[in-house]
N, C-alpha and C. Protein backbone atom coordinates (compact mmCIF):
# COMPACT_ATOMS: atom_id res chain seq x y z
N UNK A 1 7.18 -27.67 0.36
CA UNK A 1 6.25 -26.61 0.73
C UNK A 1 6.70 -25.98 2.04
N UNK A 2 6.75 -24.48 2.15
CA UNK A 2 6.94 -23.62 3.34
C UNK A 2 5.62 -23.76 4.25
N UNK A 3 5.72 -24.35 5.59
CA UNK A 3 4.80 -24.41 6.19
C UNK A 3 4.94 -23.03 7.14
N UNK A 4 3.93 -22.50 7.56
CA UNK A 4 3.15 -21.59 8.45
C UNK A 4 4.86 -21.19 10.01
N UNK A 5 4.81 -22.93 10.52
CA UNK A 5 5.56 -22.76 11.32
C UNK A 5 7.12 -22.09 10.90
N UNK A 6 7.47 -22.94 9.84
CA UNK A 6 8.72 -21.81 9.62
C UNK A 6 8.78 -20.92 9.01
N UNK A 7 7.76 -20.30 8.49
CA UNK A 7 7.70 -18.40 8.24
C UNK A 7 7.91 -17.69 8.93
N UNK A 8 6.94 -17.92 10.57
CA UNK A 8 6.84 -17.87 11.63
C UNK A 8 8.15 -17.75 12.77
N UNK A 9 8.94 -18.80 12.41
CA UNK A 9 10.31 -19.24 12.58
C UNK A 9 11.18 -18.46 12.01
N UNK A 10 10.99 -18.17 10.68
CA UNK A 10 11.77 -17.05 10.22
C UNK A 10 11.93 -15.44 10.48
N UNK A 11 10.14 -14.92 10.81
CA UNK A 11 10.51 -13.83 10.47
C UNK A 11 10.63 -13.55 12.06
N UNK A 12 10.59 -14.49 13.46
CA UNK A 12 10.83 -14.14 14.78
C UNK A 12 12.77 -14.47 14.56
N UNK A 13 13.07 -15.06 13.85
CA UNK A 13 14.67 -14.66 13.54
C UNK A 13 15.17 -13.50 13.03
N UNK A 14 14.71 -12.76 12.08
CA UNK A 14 14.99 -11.64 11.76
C UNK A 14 14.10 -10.64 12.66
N UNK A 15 13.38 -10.36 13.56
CA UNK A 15 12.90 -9.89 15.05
C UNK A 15 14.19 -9.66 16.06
N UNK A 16 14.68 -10.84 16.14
CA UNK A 16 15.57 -10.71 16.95
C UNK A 16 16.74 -10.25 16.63
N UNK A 17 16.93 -10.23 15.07
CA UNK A 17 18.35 -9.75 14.41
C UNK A 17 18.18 -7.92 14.63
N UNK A 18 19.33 -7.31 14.42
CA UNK A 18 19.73 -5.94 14.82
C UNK A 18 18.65 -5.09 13.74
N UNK A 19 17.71 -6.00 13.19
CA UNK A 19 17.12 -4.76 12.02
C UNK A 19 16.40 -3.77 13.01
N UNK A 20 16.35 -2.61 12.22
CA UNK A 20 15.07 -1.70 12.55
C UNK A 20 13.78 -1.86 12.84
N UNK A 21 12.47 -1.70 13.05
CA UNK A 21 11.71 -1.91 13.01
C UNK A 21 11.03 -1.63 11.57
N UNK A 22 11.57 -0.16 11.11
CA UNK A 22 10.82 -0.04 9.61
C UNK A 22 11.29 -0.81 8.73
N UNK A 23 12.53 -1.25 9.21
CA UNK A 23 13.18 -2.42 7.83
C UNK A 23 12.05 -3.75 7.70
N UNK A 24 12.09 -4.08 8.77
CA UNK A 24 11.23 -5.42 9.06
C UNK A 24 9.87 -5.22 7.86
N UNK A 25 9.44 -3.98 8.46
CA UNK A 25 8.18 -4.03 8.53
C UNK A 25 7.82 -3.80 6.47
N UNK A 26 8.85 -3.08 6.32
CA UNK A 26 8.83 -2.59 4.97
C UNK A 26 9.62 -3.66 3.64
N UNK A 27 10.17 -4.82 4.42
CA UNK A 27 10.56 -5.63 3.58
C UNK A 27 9.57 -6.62 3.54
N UNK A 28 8.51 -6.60 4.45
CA UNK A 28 7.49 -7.53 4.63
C UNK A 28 6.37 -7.03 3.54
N UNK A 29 6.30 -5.41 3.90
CA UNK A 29 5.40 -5.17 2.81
C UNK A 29 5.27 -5.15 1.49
N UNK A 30 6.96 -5.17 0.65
CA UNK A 30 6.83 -5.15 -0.07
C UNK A 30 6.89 -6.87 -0.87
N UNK A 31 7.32 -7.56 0.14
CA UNK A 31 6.85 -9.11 -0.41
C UNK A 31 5.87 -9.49 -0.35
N UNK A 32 4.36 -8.88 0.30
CA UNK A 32 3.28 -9.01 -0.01
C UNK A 32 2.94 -8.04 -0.93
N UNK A 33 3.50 -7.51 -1.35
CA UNK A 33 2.75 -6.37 -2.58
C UNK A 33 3.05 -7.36 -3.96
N UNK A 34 4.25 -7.84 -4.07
CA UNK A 34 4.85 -8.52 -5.38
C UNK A 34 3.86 -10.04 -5.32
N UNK A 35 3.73 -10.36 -3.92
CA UNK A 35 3.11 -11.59 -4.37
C UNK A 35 1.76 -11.68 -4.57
N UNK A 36 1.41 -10.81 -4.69
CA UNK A 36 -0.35 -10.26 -5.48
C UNK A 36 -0.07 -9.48 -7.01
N UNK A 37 1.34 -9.67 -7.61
CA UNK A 37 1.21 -9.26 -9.13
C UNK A 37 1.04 -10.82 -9.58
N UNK A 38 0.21 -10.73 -10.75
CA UNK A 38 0.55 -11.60 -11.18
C UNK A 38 1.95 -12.09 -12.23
N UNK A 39 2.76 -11.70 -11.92
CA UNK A 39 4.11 -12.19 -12.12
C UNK A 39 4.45 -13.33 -11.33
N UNK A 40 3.51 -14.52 -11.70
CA UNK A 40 4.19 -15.09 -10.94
C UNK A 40 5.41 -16.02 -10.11
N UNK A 41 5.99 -15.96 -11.44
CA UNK A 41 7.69 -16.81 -11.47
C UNK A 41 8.33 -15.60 -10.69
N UNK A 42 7.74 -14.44 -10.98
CA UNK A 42 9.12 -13.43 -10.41
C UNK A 42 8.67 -12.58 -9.22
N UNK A 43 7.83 -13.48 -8.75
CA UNK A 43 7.77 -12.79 -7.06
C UNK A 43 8.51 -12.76 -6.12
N UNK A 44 9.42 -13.70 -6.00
CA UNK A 44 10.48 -13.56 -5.10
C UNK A 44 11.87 -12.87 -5.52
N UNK A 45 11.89 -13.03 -6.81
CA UNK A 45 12.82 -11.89 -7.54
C UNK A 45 12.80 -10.68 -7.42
N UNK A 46 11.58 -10.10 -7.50
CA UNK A 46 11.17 -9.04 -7.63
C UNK A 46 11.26 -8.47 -6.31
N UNK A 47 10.88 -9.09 -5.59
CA UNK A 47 10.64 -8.66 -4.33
C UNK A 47 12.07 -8.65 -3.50
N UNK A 48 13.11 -9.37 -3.59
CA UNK A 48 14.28 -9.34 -2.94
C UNK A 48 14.92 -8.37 -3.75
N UNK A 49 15.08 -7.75 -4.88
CA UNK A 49 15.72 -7.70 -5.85
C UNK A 49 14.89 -5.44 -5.05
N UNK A 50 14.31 -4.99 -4.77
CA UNK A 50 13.70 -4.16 -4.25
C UNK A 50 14.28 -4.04 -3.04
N UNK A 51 14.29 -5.31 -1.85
CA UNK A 51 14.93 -5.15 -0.35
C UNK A 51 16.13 -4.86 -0.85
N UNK A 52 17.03 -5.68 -1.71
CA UNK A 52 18.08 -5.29 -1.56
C UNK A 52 18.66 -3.89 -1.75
N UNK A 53 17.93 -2.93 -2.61
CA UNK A 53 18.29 -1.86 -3.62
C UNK A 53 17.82 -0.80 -2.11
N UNK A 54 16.86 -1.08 -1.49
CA UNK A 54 16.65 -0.18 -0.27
C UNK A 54 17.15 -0.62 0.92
N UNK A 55 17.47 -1.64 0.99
CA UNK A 55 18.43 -2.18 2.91
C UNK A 55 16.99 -2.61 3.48
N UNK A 56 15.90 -3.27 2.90
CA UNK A 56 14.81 -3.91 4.22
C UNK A 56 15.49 -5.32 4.27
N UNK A 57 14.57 -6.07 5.34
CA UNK A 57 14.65 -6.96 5.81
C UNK A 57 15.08 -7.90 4.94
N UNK A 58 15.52 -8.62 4.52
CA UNK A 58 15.48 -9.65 3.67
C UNK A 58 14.59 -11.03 3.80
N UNK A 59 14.73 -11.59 5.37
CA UNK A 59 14.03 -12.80 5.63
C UNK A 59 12.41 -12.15 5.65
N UNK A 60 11.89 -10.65 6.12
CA UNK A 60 10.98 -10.62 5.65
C UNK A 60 10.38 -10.19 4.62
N UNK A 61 10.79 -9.99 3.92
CA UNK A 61 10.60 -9.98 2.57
C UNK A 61 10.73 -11.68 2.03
N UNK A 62 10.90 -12.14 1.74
CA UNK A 62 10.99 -13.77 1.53
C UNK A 62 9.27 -14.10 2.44
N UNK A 63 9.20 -14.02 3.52
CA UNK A 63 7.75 -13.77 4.64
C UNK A 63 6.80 -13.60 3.60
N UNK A 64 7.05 -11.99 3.51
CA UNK A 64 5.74 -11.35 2.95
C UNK A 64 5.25 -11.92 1.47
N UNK A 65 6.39 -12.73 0.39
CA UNK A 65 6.27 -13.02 -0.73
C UNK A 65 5.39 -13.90 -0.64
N UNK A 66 5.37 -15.09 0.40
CA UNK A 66 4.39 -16.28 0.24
C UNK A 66 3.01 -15.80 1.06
N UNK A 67 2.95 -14.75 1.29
CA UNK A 67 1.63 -14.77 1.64
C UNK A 67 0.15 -14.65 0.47
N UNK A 68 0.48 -14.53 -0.63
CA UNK A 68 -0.24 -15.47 -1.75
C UNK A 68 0.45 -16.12 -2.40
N UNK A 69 -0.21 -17.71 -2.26
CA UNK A 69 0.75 -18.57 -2.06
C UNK A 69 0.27 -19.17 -3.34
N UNK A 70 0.96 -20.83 -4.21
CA UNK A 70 -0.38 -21.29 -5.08
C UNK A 70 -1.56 -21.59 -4.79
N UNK A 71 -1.89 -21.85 -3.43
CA UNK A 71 -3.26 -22.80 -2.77
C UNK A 71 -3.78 -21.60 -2.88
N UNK A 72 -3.91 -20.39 -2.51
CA UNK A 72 -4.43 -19.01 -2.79
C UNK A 72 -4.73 -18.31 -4.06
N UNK A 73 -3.83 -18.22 -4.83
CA UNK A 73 -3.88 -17.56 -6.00
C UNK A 73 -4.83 -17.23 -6.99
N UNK A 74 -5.45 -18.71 -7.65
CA UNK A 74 -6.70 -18.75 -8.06
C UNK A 74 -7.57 -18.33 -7.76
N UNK A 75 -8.05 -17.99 -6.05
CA UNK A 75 -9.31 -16.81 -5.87
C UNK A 75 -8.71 -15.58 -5.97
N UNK A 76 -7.83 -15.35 -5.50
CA UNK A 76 -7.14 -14.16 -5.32
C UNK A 76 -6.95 -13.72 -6.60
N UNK A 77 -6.93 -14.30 -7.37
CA UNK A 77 -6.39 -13.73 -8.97
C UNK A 77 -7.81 -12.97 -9.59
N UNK A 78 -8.84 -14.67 -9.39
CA UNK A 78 -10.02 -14.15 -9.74
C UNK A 78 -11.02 -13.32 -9.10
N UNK A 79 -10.58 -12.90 -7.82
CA UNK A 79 -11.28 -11.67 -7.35
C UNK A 79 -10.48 -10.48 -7.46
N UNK A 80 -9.19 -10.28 -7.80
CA UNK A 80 -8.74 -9.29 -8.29
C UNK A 80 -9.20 -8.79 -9.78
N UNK A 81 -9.11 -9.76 -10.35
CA UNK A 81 -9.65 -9.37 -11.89
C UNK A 81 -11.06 -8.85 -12.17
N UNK A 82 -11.51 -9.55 -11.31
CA UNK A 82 -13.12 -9.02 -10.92
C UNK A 82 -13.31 -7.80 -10.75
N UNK A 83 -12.74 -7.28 -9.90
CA UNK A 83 -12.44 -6.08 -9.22
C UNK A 83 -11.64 -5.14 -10.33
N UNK A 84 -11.01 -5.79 -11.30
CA UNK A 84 -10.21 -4.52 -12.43
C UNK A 84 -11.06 -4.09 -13.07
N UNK A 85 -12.23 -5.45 -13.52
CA UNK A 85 -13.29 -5.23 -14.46
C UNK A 85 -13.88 -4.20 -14.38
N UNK A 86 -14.59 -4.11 -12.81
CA UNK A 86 -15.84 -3.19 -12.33
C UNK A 86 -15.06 -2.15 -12.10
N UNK A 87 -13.84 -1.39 -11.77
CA UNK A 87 -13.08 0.04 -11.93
C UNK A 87 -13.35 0.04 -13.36
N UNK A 88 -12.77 -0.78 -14.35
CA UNK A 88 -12.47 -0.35 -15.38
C UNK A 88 -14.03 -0.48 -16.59
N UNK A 89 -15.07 -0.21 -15.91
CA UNK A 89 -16.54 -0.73 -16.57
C UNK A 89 -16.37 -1.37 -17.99
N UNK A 90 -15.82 -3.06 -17.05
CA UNK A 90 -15.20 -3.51 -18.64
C UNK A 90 -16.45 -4.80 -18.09
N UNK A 91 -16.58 -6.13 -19.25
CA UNK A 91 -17.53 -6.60 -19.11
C UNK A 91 -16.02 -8.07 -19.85
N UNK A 92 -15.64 -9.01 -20.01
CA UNK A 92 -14.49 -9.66 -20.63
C UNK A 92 -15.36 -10.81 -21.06
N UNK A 93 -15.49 -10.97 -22.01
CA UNK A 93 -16.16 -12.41 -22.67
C UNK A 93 -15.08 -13.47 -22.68
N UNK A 94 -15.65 -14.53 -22.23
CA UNK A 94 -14.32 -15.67 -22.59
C UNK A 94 -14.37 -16.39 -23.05
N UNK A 95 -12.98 -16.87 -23.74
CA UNK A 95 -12.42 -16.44 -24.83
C UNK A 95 -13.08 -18.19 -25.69
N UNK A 96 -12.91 -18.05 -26.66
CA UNK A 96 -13.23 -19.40 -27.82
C UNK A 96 -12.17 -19.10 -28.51
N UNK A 97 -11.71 -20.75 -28.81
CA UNK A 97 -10.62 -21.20 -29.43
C UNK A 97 -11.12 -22.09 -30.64
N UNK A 98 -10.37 -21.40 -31.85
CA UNK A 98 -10.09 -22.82 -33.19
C UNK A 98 -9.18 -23.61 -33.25
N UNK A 99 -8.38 -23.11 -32.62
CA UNK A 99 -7.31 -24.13 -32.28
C UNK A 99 -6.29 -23.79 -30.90
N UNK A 100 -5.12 -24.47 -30.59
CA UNK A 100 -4.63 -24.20 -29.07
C UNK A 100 -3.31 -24.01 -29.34
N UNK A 101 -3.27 -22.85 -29.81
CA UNK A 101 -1.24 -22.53 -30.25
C UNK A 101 -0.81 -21.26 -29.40
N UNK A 102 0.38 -20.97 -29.22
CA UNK A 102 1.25 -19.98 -28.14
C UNK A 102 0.05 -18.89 -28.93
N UNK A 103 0.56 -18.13 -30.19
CA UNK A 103 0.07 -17.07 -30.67
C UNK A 103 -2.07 -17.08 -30.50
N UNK A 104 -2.60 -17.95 -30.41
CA UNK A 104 -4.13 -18.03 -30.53
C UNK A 104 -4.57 -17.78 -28.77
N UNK A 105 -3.98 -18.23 -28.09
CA UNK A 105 -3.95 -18.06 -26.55
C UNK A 105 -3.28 -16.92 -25.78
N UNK A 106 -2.34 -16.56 -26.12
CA UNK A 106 -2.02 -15.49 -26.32
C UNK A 106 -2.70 -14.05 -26.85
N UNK A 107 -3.17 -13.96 -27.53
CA UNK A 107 -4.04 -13.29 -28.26
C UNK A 107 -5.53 -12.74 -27.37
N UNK A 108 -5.70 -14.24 -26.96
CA UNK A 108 -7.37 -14.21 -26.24
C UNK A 108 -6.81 -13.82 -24.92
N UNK A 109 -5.92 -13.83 -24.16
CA UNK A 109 -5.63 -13.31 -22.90
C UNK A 109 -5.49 -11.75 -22.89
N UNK A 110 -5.00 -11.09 -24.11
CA UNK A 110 -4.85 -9.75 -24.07
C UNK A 110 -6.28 -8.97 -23.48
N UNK A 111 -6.98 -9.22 -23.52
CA UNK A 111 -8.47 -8.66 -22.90
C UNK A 111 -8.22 -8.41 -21.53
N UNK A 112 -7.79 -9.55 -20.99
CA UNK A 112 -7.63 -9.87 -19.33
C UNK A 112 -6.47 -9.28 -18.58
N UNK A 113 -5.54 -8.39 -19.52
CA UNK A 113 -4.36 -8.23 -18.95
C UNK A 113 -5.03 -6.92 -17.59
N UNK A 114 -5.32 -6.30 -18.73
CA UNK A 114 -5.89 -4.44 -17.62
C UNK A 114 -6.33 -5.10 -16.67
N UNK A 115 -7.78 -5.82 -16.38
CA UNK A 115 -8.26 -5.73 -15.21
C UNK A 115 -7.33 -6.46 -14.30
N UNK A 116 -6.77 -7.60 -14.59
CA UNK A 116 -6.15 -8.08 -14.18
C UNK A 116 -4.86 -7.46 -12.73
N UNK A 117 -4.39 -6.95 -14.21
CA UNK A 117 -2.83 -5.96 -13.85
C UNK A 117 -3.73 -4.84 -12.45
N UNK A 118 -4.26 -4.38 -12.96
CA UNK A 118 -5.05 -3.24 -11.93
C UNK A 118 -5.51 -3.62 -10.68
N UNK A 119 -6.70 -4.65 -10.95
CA UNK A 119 -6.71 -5.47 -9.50
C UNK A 119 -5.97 -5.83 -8.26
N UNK A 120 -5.06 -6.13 -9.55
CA UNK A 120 -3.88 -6.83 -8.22
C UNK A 120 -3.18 -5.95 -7.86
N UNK A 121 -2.96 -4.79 -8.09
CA UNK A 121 -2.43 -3.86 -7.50
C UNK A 121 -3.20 -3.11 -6.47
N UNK A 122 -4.10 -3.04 -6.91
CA UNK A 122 -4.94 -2.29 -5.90
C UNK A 122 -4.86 -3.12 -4.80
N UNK A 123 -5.34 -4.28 -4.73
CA UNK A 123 -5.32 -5.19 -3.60
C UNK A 123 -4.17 -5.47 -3.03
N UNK A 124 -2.84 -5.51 -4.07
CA UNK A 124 -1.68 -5.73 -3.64
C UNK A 124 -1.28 -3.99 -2.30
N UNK A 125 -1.25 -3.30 -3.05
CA UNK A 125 -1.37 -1.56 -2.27
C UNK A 125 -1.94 -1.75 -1.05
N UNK A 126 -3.20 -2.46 -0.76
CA UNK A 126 -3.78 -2.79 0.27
C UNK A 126 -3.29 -3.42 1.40
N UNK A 127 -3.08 -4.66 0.86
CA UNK A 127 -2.14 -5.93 1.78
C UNK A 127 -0.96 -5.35 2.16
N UNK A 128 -0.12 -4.75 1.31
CA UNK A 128 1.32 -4.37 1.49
C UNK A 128 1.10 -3.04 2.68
N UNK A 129 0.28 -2.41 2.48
CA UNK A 129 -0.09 -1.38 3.42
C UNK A 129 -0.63 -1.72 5.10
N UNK A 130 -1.47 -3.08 4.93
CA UNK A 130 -2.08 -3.40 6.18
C UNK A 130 -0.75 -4.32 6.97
N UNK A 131 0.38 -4.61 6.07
CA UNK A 131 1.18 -5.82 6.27
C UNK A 131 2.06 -5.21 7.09
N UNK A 132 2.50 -3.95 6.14
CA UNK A 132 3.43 -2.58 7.32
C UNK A 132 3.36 -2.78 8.67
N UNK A 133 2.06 -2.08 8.71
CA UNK A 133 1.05 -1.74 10.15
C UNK A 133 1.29 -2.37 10.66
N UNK A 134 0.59 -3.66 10.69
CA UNK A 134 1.06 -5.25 11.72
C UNK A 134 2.43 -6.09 12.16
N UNK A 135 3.43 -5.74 10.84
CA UNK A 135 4.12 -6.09 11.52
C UNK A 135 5.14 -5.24 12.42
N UNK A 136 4.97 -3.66 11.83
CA UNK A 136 5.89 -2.29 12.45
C UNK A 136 5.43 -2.69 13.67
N UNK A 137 4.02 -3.12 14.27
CA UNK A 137 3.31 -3.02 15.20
C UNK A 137 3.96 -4.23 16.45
N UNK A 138 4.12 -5.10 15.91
CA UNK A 138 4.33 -6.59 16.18
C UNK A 138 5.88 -6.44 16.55
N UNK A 139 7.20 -5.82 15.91
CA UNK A 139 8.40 -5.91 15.77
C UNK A 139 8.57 -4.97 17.34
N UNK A 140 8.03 -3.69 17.47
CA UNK A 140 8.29 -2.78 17.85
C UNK A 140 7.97 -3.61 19.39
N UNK A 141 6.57 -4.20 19.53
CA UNK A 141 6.46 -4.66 20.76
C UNK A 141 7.51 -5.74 21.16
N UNK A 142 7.74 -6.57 20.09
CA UNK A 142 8.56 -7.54 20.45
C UNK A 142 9.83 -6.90 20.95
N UNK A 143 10.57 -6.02 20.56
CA UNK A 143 11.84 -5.34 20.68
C UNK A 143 11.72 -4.38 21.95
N UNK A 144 10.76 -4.31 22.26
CA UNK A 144 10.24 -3.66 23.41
C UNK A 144 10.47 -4.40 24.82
N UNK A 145 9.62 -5.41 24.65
CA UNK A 145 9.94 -6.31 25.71
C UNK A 145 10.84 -7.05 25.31
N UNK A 146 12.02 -7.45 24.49
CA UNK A 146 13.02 -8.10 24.80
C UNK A 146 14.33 -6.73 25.71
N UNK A 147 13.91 -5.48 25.03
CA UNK A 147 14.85 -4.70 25.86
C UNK A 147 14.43 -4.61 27.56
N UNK A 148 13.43 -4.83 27.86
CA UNK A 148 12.98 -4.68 28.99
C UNK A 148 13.33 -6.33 29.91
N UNK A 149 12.89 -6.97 28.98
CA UNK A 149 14.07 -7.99 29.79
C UNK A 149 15.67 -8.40 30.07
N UNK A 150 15.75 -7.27 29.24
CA UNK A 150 17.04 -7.63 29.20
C UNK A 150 18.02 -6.72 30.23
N UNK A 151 17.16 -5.88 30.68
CA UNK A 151 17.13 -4.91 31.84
C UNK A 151 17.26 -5.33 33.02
């Protein structure tokens, strides 16, 4: 498990590396945008696989991916879906099974995909947007006063 301290550890390493400030800030955002799809095997794929194709950050992007993490997900999933429902004035009954096969489970999830998919974007749009802000905000000061000390 990635603890707190070396995220922390990481993304004040790539702070200090020659990036930009919008790189930082925009490879961060978009690893919190991917890690609110529910894709969830391919969040860090997805999300590096994007830094790379535009030149952001890489270590933050890796950052921004675990900020919904598994210990998170489950509310986060289910208040996103919540939230697809009521945009989408859908109401989702759940689901009853005759039996428990790929195709029967499968089947009963198709209901859940929209709100789902929608939710998490919206919220993902959100996070990835507030994630910018804070850290453009955060990089710029830091790079600020390291030039000033270095003066």
């Amino acid at each position: 498990m990635i603890g707190w301290g070396k995220i922390r550890g990481k993304i004040q390493e790539a702070i200090a590396a020659d990036s930009d400030e919008r790189s930082l800030a925009a490879g961060f955002a978009v690893g919190v945008f991917f890690s609110f799809t529910p894709l969830v095997t391919l969040h860090m794929v997805l999300a590096l696989s994007v830094a790379l194709v535009f030149r952001f950050n890489k270590m933050t992007t890796i950052a921004g991916a675990w900020v919904n993490n598994p210990y998170t997900m489950p509310f986060v999933f289910y208040g996103c879906f919540r939230l697809g429902e009521w945009i989408l004035g859908l109401r989702v009954t759940p689901p009853s099974f005759e039996s428990y096969t790929i195709e029967t489970v499968l089947k009963a999830a198709v209901p859940y995909a929209a709100p789902l998919f929608l939710g998490t974007t919206i919220v993902g749009l959100a996070a990835a947007a507030l994630g910018y802000v804070v850290v453009y905000r955060i990089a710029v000061k830091v790079k600020s006063a390291r030039r000033k000390g270095t003066k």
